[in-house]
C-alpha atoms as a PDB file:
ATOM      1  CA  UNK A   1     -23.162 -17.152  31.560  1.00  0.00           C
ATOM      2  CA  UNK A   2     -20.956 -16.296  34.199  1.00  0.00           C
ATOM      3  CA  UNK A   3     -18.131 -17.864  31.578  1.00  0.00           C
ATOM      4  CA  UNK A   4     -18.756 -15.320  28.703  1.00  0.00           C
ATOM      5  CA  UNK A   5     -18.780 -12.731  31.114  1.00  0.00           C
ATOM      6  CA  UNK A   6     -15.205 -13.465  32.625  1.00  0.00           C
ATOM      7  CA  UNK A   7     -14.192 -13.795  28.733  1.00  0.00           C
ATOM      8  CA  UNK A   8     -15.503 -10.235  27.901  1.00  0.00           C
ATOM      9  CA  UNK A   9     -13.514  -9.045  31.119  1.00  0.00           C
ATOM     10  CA  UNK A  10     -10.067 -10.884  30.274  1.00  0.00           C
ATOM     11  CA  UNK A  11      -7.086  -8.862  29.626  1.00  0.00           C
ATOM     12  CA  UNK A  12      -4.084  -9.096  27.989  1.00  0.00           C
ATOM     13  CA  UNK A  13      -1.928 -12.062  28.606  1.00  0.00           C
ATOM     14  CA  UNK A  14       1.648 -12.759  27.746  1.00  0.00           C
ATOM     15  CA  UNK A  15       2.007 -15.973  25.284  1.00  0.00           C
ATOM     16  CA  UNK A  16       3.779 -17.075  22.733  1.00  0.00           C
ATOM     17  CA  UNK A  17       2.159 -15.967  18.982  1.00  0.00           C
ATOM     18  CA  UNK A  18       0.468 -18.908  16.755  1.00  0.00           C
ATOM     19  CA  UNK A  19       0.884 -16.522  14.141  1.00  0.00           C
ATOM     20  CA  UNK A  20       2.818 -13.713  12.717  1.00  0.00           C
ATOM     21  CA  UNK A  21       2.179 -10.664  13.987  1.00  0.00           C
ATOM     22  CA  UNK A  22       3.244  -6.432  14.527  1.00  0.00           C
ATOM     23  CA  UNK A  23       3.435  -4.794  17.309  1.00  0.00           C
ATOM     24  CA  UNK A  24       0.722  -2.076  17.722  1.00  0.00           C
ATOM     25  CA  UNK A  25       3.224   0.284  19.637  1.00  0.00           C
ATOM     26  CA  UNK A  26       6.232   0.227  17.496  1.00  0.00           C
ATOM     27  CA  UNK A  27       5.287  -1.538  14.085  1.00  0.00           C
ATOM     28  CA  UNK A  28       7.844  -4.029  14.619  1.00  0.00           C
ATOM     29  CA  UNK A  29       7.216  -7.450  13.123  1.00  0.00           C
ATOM     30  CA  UNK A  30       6.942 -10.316  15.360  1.00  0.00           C
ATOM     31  CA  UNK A  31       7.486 -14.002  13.877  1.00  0.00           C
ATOM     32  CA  UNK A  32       5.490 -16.843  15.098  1.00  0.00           C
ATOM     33  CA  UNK A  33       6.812 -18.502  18.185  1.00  0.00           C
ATOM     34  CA  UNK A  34       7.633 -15.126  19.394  1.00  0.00           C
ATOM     35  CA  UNK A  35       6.542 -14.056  23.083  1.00  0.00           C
ATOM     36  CA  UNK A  36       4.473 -10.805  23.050  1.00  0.00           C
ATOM     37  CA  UNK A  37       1.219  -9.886  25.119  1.00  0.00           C
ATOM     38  CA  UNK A  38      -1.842 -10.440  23.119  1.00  0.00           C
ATOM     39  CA  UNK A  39      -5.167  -8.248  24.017  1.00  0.00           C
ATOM     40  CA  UNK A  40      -7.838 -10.305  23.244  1.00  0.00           C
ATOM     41  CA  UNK A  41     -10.145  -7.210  23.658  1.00  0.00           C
ATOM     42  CA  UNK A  42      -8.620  -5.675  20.730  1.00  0.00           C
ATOM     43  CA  UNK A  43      -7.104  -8.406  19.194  1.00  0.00           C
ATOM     44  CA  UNK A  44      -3.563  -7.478  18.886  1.00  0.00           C
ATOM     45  CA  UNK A  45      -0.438  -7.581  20.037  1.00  0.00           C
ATOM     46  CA  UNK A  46       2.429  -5.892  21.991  1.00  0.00           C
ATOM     47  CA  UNK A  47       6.188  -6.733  22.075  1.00  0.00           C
ATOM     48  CA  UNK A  48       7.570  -7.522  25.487  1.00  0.00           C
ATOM     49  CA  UNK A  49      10.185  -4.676  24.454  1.00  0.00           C
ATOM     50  CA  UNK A  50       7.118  -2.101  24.657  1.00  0.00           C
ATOM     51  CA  UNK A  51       5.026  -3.595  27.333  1.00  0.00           C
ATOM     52  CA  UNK A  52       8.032  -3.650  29.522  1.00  0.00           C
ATOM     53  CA  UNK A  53       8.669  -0.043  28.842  1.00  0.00           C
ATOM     54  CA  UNK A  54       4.887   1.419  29.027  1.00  0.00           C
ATOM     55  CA  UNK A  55       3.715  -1.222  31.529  1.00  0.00           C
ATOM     56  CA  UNK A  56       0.176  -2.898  31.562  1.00  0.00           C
ATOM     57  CA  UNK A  57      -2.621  -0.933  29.013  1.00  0.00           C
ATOM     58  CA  UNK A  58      -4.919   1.298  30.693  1.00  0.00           C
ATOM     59  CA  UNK A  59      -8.011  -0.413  32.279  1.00  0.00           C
ATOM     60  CA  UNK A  60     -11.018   0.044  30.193  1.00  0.00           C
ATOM     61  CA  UNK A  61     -13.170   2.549  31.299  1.00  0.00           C
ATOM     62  CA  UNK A  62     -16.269   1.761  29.383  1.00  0.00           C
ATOM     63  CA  UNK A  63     -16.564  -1.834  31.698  1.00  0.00           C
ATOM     64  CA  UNK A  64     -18.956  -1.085  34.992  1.00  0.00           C
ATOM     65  CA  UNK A  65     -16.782  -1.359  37.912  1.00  0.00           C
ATOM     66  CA  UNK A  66     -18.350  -3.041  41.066  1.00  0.00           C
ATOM     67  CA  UNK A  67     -20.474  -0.549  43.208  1.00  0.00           C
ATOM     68  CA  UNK A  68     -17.681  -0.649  46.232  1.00  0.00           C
ATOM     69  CA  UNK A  69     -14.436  -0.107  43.439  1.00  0.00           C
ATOM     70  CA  UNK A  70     -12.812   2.878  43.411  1.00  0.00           C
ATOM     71  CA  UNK A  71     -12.537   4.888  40.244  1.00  0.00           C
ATOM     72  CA  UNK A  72     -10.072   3.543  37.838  1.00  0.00           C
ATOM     73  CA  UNK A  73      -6.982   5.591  37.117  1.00  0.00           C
ATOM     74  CA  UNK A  74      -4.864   5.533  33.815  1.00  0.00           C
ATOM     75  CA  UNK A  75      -0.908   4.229  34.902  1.00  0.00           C
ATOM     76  CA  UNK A  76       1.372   7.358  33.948  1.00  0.00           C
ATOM     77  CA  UNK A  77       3.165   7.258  31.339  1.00  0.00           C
ATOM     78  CA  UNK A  78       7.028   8.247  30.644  1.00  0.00           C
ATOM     79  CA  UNK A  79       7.073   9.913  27.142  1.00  0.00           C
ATOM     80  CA  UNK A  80      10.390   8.584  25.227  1.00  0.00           C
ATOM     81  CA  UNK A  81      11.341   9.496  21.998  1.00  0.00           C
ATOM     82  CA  UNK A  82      10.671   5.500  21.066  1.00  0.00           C
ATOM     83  CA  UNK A  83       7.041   6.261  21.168  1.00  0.00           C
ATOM     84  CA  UNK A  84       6.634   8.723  18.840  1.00  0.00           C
ATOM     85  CA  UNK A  85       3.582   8.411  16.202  1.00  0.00           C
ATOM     86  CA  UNK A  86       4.583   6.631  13.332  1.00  0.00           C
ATOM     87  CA  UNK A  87       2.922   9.842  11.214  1.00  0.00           C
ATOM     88  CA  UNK A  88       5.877  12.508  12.089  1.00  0.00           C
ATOM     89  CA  UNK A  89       9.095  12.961   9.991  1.00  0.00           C
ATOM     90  CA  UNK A  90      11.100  12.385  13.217  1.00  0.00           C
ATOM     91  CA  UNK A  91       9.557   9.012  13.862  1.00  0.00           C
ATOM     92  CA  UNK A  92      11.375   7.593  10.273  1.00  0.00           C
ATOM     93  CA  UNK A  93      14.574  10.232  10.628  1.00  0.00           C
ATOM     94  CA  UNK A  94      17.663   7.887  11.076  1.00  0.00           C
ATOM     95  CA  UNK A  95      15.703   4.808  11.633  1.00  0.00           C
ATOM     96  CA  UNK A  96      15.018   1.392   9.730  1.00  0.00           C
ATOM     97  CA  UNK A  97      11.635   1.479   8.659  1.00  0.00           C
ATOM     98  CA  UNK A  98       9.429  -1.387   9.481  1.00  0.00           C
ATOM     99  CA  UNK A  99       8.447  -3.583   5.874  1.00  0.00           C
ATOM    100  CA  UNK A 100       5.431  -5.398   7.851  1.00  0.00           C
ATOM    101  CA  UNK A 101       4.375  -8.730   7.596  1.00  0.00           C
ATOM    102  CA  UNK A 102       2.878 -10.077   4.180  1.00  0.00           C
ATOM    103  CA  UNK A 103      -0.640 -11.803   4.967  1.00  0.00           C
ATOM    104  CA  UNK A 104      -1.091 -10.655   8.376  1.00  0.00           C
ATOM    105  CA  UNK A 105      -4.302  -8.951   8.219  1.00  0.00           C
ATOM    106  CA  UNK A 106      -5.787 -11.492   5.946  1.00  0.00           C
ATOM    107  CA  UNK A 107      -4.804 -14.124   8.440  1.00  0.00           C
ATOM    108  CA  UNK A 108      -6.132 -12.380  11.102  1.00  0.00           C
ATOM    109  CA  UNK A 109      -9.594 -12.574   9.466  1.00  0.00           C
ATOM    110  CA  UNK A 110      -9.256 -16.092   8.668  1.00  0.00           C
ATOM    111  CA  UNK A 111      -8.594 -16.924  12.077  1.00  0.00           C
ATOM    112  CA  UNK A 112     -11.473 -14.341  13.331  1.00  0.00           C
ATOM    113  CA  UNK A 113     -14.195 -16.297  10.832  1.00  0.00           C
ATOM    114  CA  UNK A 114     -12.513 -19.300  11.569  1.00  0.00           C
ATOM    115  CA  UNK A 115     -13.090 -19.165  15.501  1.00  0.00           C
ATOM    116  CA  UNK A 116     -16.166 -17.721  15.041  1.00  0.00           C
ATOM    117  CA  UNK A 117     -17.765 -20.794  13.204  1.00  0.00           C
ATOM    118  CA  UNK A 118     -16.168 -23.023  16.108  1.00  0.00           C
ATOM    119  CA  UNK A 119     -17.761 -20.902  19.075  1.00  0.00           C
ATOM    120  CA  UNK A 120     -21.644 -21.174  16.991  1.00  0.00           C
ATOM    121  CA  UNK A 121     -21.001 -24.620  16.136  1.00  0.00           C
ATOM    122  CA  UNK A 122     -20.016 -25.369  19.910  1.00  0.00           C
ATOM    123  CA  UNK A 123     -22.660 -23.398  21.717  1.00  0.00           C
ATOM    124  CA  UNK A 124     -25.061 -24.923  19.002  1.00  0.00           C
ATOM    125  CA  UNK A 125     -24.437 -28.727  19.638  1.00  0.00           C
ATOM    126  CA  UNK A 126     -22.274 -28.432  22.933  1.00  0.00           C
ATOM    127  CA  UNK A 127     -22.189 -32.600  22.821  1.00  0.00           C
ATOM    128  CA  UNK A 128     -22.214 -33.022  19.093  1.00  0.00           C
ATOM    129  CA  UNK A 129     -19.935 -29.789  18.421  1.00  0.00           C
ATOM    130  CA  UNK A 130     -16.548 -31.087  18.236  1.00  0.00           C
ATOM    131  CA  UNK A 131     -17.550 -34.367  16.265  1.00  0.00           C
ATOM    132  CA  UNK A 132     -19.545 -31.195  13.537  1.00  0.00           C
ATOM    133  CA  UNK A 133     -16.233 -29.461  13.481  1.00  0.00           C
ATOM    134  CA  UNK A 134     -14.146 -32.678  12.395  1.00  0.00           C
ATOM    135  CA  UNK A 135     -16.051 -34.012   9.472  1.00  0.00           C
ATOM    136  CA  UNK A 136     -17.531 -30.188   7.551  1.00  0.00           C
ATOM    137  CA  UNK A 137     -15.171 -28.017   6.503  1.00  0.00           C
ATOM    138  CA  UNK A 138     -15.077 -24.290   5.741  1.00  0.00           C
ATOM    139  CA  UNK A 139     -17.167 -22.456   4.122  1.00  0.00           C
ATOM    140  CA  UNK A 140     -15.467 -20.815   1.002  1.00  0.00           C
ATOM    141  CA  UNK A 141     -15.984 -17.130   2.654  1.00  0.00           C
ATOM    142  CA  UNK A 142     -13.755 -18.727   5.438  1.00  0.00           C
ATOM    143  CA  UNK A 143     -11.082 -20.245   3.411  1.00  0.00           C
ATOM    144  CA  UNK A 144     -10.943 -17.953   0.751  1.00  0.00           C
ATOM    145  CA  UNK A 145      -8.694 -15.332   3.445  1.00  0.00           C
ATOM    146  CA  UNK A 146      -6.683 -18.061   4.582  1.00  0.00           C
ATOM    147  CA  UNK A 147      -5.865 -19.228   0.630  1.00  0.00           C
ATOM    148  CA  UNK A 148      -5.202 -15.139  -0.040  1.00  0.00           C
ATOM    149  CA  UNK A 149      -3.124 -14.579   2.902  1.00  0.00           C
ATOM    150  CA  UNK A 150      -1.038 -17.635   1.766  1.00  0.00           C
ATOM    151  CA  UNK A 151      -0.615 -15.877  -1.425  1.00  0.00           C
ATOM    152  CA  UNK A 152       0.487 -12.918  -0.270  1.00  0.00           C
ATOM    153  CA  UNK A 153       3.414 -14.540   2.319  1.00  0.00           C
ATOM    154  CA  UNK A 154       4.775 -16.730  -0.846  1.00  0.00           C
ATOM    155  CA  UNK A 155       4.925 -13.172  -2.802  1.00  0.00           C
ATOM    156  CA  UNK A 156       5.999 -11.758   0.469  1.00  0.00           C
ATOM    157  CA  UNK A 157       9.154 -14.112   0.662  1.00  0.00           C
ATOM    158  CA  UNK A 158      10.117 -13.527  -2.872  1.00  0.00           C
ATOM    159  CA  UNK A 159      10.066  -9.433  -2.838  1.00  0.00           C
ATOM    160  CA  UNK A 160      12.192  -9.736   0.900  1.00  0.00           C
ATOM    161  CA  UNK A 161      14.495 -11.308  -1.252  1.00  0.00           C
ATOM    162  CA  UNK A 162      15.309  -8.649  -3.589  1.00  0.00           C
ATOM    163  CA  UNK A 163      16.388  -6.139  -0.572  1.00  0.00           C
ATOM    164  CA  UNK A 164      19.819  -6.837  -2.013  1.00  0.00           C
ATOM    165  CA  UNK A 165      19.340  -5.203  -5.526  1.00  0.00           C
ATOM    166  CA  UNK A 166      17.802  -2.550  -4.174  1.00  0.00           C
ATOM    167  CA  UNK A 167      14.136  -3.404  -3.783  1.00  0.00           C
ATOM    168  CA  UNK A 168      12.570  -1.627  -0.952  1.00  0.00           C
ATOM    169  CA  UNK A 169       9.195  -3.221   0.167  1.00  0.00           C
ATOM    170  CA  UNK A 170       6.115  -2.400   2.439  1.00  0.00           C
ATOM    171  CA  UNK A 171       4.035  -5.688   3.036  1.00  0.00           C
ATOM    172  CA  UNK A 172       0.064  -5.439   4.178  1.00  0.00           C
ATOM    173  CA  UNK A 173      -0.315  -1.311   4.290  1.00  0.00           C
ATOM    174  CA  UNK A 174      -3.713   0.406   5.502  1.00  0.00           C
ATOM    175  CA  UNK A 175      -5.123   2.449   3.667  1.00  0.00           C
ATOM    176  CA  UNK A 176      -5.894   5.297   6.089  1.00  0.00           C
ATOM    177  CA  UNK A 177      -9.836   5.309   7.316  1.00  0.00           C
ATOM    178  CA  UNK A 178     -10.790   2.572   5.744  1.00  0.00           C
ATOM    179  CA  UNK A 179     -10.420  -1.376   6.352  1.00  0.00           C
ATOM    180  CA  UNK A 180      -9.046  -2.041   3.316  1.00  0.00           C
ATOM    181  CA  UNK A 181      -5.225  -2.333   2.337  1.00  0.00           C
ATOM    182  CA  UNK A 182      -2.849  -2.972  -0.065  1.00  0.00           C
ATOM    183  CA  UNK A 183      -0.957  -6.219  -0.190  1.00  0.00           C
ATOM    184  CA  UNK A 184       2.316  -4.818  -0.919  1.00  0.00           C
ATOM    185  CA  UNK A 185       4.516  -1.931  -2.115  1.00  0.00           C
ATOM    186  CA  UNK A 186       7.302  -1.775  -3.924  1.00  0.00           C
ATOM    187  CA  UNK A 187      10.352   0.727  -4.414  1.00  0.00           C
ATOM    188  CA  UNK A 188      13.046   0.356  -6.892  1.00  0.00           C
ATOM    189  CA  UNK A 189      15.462   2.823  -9.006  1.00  0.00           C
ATOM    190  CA  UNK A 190      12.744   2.449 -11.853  1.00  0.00           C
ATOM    191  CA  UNK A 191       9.691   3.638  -9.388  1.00  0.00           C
ATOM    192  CA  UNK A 192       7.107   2.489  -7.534  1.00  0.00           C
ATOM    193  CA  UNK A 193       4.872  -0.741  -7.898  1.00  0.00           C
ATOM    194  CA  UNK A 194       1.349  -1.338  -6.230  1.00  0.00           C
ATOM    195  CA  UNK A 195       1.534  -4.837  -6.485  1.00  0.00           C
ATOM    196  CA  UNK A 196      -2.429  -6.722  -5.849  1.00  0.00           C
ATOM    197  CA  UNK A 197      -1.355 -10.628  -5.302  1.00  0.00           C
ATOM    198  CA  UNK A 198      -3.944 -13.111  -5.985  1.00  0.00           C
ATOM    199  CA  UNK A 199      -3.965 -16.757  -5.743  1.00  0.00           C
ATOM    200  CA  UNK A 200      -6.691 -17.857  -8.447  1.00  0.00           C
ATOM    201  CA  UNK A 201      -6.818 -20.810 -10.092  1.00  0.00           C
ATOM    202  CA  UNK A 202      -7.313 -20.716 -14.333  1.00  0.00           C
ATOM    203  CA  UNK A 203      -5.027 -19.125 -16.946  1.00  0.00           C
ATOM    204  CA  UNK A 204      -5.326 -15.157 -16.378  1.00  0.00           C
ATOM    205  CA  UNK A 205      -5.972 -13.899 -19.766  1.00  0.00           C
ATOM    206  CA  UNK A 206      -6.616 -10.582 -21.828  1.00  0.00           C
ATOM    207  CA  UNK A 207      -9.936 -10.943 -23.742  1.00  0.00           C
ATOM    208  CA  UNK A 208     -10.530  -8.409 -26.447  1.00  0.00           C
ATOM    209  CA  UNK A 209     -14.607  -7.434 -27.291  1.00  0.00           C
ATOM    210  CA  UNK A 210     -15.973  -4.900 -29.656  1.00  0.00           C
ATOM    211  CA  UNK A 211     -14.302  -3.615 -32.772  1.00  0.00           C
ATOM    212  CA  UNK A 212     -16.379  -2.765 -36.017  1.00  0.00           C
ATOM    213  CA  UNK A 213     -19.882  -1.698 -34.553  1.00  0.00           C
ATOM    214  CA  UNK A 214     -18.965  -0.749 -31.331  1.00  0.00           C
ATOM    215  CA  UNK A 215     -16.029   0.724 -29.303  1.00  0.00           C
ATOM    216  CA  UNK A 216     -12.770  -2.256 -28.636  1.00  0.00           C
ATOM    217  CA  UNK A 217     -12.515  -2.781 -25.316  1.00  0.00           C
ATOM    218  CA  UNK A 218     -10.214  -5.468 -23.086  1.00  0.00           C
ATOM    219  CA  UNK A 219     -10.955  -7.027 -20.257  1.00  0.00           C
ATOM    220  CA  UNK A 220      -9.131  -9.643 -17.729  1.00  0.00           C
ATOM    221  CA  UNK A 221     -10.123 -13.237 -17.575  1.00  0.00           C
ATOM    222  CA  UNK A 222      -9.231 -15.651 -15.286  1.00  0.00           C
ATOM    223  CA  UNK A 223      -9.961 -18.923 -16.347  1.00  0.00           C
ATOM    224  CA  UNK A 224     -14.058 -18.256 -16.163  1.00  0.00           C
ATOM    225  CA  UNK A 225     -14.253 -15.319 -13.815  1.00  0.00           C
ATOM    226  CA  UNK A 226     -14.151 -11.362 -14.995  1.00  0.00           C
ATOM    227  CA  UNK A 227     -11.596  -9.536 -12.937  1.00  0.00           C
ATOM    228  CA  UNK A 228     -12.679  -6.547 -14.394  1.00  0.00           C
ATOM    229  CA  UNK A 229     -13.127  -5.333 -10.339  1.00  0.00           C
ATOM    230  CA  UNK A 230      -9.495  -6.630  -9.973  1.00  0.00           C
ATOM    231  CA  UNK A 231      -8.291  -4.225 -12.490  1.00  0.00           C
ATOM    232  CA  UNK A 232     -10.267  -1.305 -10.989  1.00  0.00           C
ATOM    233  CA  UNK A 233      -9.584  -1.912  -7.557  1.00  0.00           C
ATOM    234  CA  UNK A 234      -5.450  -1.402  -8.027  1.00  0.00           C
ATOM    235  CA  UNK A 235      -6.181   1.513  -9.909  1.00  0.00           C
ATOM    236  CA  UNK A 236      -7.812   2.833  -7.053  1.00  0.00           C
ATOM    237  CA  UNK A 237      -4.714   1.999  -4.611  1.00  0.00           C
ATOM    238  CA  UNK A 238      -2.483   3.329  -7.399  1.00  0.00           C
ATOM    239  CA  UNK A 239      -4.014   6.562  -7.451  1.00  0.00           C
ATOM    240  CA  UNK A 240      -4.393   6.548  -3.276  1.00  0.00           C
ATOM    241  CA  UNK A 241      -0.094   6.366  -3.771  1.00  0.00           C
ATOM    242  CA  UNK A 242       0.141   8.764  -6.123  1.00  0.00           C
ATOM    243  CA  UNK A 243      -2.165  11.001  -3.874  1.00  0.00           C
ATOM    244  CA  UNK A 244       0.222  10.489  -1.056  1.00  0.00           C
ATOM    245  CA  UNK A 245       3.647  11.070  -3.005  1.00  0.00           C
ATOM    246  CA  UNK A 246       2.595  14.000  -4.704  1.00  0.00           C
ATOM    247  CA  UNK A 247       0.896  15.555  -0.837  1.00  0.00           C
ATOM    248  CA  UNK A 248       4.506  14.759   0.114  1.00  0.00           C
ATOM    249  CA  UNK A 249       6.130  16.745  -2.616  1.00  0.00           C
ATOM    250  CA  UNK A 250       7.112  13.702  -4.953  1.00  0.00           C
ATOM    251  CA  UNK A 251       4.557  14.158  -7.497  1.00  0.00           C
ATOM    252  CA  UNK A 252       6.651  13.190 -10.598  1.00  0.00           C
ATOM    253  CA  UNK A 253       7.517   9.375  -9.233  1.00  0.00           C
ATOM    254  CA  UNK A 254       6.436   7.236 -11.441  1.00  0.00           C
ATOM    255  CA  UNK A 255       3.726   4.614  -9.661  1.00  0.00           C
ATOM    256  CA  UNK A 256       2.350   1.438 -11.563  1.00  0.00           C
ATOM    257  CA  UNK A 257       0.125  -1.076 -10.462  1.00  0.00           C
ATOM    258  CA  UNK A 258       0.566  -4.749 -10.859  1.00  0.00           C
ATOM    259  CA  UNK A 259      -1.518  -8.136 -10.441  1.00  0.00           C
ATOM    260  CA  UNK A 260       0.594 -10.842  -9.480  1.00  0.00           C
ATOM    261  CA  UNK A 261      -1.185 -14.354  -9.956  1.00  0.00           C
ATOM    262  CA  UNK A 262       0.715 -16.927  -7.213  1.00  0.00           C
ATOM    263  CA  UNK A 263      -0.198 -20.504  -8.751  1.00  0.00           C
ATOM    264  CA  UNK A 264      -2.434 -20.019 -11.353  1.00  0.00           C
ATOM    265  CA  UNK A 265      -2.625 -21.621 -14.774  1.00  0.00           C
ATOM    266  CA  UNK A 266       0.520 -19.697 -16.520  1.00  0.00           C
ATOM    267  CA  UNK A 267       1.677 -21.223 -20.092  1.00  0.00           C
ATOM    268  CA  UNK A 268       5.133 -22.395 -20.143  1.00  0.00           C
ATOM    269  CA  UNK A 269       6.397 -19.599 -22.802  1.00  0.00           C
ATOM    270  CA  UNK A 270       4.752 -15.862 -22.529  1.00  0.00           C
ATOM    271  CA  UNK A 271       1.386 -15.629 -20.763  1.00  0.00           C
ATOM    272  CA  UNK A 272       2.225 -12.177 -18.949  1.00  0.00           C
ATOM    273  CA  UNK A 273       0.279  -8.806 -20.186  1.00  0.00           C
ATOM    274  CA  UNK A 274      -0.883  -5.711 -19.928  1.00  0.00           C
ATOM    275  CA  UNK A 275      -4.146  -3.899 -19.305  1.00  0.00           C
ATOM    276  CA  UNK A 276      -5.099  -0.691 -18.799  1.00  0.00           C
ATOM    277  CA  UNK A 277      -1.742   0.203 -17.714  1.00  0.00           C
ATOM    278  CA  UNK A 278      -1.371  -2.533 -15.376  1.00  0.00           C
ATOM    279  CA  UNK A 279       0.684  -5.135 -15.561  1.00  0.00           C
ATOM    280  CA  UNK A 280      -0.576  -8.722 -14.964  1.00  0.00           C
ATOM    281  CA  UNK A 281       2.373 -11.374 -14.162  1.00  0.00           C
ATOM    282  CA  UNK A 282       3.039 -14.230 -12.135  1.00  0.00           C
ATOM    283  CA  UNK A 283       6.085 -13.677  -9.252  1.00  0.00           C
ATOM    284  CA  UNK A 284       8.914 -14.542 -11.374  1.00  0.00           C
ATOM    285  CA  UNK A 285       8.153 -12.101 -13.546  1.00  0.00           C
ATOM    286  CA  UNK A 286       7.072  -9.740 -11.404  1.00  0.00           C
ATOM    287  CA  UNK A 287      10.672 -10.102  -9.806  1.00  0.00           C
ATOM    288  CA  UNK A 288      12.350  -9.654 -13.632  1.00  0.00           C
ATOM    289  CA  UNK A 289      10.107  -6.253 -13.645  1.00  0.00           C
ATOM    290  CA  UNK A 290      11.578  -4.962 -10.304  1.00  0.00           C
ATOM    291  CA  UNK A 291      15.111  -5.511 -10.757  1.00  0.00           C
ATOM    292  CA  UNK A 292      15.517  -3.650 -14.063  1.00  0.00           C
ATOM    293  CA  UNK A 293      17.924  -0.592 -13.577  1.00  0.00           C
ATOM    294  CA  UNK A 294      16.088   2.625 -13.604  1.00  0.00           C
ATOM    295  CA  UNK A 295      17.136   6.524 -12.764  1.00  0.00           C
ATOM    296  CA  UNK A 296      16.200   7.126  -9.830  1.00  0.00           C
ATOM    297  CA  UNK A 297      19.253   6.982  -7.386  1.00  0.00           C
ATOM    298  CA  UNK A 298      19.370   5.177  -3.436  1.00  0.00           C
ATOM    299  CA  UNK A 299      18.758   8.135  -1.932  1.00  0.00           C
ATOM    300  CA  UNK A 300      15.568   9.096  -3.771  1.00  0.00           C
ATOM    301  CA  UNK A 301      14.287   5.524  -3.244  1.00  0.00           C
ATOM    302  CA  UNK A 302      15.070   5.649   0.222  1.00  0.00           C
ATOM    303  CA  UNK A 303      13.361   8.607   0.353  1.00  0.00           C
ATOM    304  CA  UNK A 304       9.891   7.085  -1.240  1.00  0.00           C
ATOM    305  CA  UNK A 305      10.224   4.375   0.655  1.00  0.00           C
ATOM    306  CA  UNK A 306       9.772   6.004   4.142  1.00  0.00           C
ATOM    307  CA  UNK A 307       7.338   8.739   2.780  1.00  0.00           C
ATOM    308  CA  UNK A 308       4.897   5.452   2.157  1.00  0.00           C
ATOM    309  CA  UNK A 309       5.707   3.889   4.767  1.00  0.00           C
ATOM    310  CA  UNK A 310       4.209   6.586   6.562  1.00  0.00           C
ATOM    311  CA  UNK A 311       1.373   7.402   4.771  1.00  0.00           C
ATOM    312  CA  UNK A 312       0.227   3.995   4.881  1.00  0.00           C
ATOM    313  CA  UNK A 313       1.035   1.932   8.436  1.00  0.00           C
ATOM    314  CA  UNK A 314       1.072  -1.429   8.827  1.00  0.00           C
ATOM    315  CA  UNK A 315      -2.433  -3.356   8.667  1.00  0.00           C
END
């Protein structure tokens, strides 16, 4: 008992990161190996750059404090221009703006379920626990966030690579009051993508139903399984862009969404389509899609770019 209870007390500690991370001060992204103080409380992370600057968190008020303590009092701190909400126009103004890290929140769920399993399976069998652990794996609803956020850092890799023909990208975005996000963002002189990675397994394929007696519809297949809530669901995030773009005066940007399958069953000539709008691809493709020459000039993608970036921060 008295163990959990010094857990539930613990505070942040300064380590170095298993895991890709970003920095819940600045945004910036932190690569794994990287030293930063982790607050198990909340479960994220700051960069030593930040800590140093603001110095340790506040305590947390909501913890009883011994009968004899004193009353807790916030450290003061110095407002710097560095610190600035990520929301305002001066935050961006002159600055790089931070892409985020492809996968992070999904691996942070992974590793959440993950743990979680261990600690129940520990406490459950404490002698028997570790010997459990070593010969059952996963459950599916575990692995399935570790196998997306894999897909999403293989597409991540690929997009960071187009920076030099003028691809600008936002990886893992929040969608503002919600816990959902989208995977990534892209901005190129032909507009912007809402790009949905998935790593299925089966052919994706466009399956036509109806015609004579009743209304021809399409739907997406992949291998077995409907994604018919795939397609709606980046609709949704497309129109949550276009929302944002046109709130920030940019209304007539073209947005499209995509579905990019990482590994799945793709035939070795064609395979890619569209439904709905959307397009469904595999990376390579997706890649062709982005680089093709459009009119809108640097400045105007620059321009989107940072106008997302702030409507949707880092996950």
């Amino acid at each position: 008992m008295a163990t959990s209870e010094q857990e539930a007390v613990r505070g942040p500690k300064t380590m170095r990161l298993r895991y890709a991370g970003v920095c819940r001060t600045c945004a910036l992204s932190l690569a794994a190996g990287t030293t930063a103080v982790y607050d198990p409380t909340s479960k994220t992370v700051t960069c030593m750059t930040c800590h140093d600057a603001v110095g340790p968190p506040a305590p947390d008020l909501r913890a009883d404090p011994p009968p004899d303590a004193p009353p807790p009092v916030a450290p003061a701190v110095q407002a710097t221009s560095r610190h600035v909400p990520a929301a305002t126009d001066a935050s961006t103004e002159g600055r790089e703006v931070e892409g985020g890290a492809a996968g992070a929140s999904a691996r942070r769920e992974y590793e959440r379920r993950s743990a979680a399993r261990e600690k129940r399976i520990r406490e459950k069998h404490p002698r028997l626990g570790g010997l459990i652990l070593a010969v059952t794996d996963e459950p599916q609803s575990t692995t399935a966030w570790a196998r997306g956020a894999k897909g999403e850092e293989v597409l991540g890799r690929g997009l960071d690579g187009l920076a030099g023909k003028g691809v600008r990208v936002l990886h893992d975005r929040r969608i503002p009051r919600t816990r959902a996000n989208i995977d990534h963002i892209a901005v190129t002189s032909s507009g912007v993508y809402v790009i949905d990675a998935k790593r299925y397994q089966g052919r994706p394929s466009l399956r036509a139903e109806g015609g004579i007696l009743r209304p021809r519809t399409a739907r997406l297949v992949i291998g077995s399984r409907d994604g018919t809530k795939l397609v709606e669901g980046v609709h949704k995030q497309v129109g949550l862009v276009v929302d944002a773009l046109t709130a920030a005066g940019h209304g007539t940007a073209p947005v499209r969404g995509m579905l990019c399958f990482v590994d799945a069953d793709w035939p070795l000539i064609g395979g890619s389509f569209q439904i709905d709008g959307l397009d469904v691809l595999w990376p390579r493709k997706a890649y062709e899609r982005l680089t093709t020459p459009g009119p809108l000039g640097p400045d105007v993608v620059d321009e989107l770019h940072r106008t997302l970036a702030r409507a949707f921060p880092p996950a």
